[in-house]
Every structure is written in C-alpha cells, then in structure tokens.
C-alpha atoms as a PDB file:
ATOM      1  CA  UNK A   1       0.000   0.000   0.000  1.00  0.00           C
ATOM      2  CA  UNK A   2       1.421   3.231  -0.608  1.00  0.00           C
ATOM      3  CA  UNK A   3       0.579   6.086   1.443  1.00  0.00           C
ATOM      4  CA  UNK A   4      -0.915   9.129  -0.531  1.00  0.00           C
ATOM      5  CA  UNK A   5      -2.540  12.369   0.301  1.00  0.00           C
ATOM      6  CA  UNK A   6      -6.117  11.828   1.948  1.00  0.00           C
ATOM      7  CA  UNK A   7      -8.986  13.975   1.740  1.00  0.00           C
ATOM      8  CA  UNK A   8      -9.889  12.482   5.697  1.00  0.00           C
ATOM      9  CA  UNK A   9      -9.634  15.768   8.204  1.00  0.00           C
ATOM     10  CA  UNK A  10      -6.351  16.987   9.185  1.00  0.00           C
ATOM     11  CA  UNK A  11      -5.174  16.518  13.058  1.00  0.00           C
ATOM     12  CA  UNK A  12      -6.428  20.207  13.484  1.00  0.00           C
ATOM     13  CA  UNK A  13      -9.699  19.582  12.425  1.00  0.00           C
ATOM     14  CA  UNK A  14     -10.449  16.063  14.020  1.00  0.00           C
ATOM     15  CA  UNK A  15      -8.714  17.818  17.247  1.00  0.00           C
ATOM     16  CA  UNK A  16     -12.189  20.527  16.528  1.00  0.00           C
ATOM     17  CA  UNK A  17     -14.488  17.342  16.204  1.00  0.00           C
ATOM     18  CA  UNK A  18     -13.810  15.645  19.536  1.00  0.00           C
ATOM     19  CA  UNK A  19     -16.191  16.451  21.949  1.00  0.00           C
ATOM     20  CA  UNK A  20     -15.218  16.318  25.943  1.00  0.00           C
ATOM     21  CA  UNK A  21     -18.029  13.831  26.610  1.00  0.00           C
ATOM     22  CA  UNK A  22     -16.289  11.140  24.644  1.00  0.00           C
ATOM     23  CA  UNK A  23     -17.404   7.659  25.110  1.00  0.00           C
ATOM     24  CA  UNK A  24     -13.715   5.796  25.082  1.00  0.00           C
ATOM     25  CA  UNK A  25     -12.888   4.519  28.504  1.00  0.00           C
ATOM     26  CA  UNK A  26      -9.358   5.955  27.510  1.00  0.00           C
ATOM     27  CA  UNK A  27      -8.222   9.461  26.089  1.00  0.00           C
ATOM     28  CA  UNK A  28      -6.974   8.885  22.397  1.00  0.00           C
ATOM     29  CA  UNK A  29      -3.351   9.912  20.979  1.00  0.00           C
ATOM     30  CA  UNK A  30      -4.210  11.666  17.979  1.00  0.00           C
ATOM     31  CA  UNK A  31      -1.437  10.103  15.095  1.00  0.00           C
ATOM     32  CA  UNK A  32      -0.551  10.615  11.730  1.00  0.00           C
ATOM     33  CA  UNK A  33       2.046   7.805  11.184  1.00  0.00           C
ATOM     34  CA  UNK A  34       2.858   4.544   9.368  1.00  0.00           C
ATOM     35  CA  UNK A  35       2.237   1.098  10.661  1.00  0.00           C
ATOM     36  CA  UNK A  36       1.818  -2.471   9.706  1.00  0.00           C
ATOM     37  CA  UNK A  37      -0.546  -4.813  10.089  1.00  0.00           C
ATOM     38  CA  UNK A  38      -0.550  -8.948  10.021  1.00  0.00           C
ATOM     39  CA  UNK A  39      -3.290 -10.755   8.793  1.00  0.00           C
ATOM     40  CA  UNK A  40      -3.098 -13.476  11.359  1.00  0.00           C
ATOM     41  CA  UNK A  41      -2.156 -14.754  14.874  1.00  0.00           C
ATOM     42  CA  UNK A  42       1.526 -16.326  13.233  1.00  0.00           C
ATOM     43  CA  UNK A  43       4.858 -14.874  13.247  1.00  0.00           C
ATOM     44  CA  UNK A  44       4.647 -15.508   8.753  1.00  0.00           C
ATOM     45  CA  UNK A  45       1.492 -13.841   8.523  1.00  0.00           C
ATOM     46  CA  UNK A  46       1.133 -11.388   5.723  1.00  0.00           C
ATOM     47  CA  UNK A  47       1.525  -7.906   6.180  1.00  0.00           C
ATOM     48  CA  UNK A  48      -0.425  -5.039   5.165  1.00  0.00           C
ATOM     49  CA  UNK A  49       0.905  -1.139   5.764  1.00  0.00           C
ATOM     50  CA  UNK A  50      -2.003   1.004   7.604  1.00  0.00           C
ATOM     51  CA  UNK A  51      -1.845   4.541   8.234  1.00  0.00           C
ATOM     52  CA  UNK A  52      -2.365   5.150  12.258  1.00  0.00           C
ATOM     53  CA  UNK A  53      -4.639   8.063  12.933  1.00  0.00           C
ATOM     54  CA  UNK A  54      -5.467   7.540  17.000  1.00  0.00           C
ATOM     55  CA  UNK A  55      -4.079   5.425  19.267  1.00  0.00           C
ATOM     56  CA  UNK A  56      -5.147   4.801  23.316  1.00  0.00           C
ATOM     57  CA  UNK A  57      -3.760   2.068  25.901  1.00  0.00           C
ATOM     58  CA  UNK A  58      -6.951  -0.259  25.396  1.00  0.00           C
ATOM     59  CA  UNK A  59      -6.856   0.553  20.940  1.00  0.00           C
ATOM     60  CA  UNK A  60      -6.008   2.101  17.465  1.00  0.00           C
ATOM     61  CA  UNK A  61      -7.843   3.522  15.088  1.00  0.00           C
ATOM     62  CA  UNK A  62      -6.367   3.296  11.191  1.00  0.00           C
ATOM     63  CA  UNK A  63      -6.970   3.199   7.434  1.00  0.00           C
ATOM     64  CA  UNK A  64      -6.290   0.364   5.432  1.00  0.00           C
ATOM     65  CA  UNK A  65      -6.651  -0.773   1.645  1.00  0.00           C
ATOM     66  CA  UNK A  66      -8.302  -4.102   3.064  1.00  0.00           C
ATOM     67  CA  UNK A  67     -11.810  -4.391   4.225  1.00  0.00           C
ATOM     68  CA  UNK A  68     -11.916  -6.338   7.613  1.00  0.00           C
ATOM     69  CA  UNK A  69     -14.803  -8.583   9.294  1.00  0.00           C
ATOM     70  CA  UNK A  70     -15.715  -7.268  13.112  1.00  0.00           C
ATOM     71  CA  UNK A  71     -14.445  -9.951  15.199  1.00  0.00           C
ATOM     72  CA  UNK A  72     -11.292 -10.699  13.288  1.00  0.00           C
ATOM     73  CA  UNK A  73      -8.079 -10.804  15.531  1.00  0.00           C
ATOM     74  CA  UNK A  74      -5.141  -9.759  13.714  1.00  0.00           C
ATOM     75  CA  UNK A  75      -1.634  -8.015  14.821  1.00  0.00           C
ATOM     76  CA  UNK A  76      -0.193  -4.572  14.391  1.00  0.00           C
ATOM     77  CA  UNK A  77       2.847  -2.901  14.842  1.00  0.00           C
ATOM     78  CA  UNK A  78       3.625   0.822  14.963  1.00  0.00           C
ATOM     79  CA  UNK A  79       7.035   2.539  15.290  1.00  0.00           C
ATOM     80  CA  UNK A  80      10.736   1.392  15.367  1.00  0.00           C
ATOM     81  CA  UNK A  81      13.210   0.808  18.544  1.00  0.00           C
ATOM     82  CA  UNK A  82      12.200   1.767  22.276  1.00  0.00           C
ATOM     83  CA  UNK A  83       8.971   3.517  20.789  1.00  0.00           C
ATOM     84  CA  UNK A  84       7.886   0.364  18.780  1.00  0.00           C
ATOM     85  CA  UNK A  85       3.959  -1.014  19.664  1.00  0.00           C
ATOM     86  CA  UNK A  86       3.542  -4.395  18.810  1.00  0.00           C
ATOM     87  CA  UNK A  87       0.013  -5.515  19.876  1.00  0.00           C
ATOM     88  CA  UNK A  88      -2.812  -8.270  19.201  1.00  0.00           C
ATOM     89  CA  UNK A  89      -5.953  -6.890  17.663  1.00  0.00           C
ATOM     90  CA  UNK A  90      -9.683  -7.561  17.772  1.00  0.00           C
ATOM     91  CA  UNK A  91     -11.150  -5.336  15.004  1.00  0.00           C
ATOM     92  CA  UNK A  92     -14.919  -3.453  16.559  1.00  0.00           C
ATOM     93  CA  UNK A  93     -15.198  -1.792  13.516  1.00  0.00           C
ATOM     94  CA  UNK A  94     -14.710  -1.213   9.783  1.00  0.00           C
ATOM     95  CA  UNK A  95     -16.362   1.556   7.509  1.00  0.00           C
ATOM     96  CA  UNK A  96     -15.769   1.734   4.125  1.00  0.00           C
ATOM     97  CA  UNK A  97     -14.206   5.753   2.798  1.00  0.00           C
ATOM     98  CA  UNK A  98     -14.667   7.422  -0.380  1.00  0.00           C
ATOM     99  CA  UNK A  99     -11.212   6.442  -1.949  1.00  0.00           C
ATOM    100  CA  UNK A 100     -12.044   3.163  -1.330  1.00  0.00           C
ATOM    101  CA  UNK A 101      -9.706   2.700   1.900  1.00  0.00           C
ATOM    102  CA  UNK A 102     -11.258   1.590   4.986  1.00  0.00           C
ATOM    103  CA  UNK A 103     -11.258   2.816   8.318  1.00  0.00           C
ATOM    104  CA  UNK A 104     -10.681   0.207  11.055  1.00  0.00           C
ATOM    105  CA  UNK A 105     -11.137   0.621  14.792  1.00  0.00           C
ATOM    106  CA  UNK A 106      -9.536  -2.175  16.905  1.00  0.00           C
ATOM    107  CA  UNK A 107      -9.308  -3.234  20.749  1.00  0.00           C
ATOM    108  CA  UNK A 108      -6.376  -4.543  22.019  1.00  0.00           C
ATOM    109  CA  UNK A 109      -6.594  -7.944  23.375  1.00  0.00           C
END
C-alpha cells in the first residue's frame, strides 16, 4: 500500500471534532504515522501497511486498503526501537471511505 494524500480531516480539524463527553474509557493519541498490520495470529502472517490516525492504551484507530470482518483478531505494529507497539488486535469496527480505503477501529486484546 502506498501512502498518498487523503482527503480524511487533518489533526487540526479532528482535534475541533472531539467532543469532551467522549465515550472511550481511555483518552486517544491523535497520530498521523505509518504502521503495519498482520493478517493473522503467526509470526509468517502477511503484512499489510495502515496509516495510524489515533491510538489509546486499550486501541487504534487506522486506514487500510483491506476491508476487515468485526471480530477478526489480527496483529499490528507501529514505530521502530524503544517507541515500537507491537500488539494483538480484535477489530470493533470497519467503515468503508470514499477512496475506497477503509477505516478500522480495533481493541487490544
């Protein structure tokens, strides 16, 4: 997947968006970077690269190219080094986008 410009809302205006009464048990870490993720529960799975746009201690929210079932447990990693997440995934959510992306909302498990 390559990573191009999107016409989602910019950090500013999703910042505008949030309301203080949100429902997430957890506040959110609003992102804008490159991850991957691994279609499976195996250390050969095959990889997809996602685009990280919010990330919390208990999930992640990202776009992908691939369309994902609710339920599905899959595993992501974001970052490199000492600053590297590298988590197990149950996606609670997947809406389709204009550009034909997807965005995914996952709880870690």
């Amino acid at each position: 997947m390559s990573i191009s410009p999107s016409t989602t809302p910019t950090l500013e205006e999703r910042i505008d968006t949030f309301e203080m009464n949100d429902r997430r048990r957890r506040p959110r870490l609003l992102s804008r970077t490159t991850g991957w993720m691994f279609l499976g529960d195996d250390d050969h799975a095959p990889a997809r690269e996602i685009l990280v746009v919010d990330v919390s201690r208990l999930g992640v929210g990202f776009t992908a190219d691939t369309q994902l079932e609710v339920g599905f447990v899959c595993r992501i990693r974001i970052g490199f080094g000492p600053r590297r997440l590298a988590r197990r995934l149950k996606v609670r959510s997947c809406r389709a986008n204009e550009d034909g992306t997807f965005t995914v909302g996952g709880e870690f498990v």
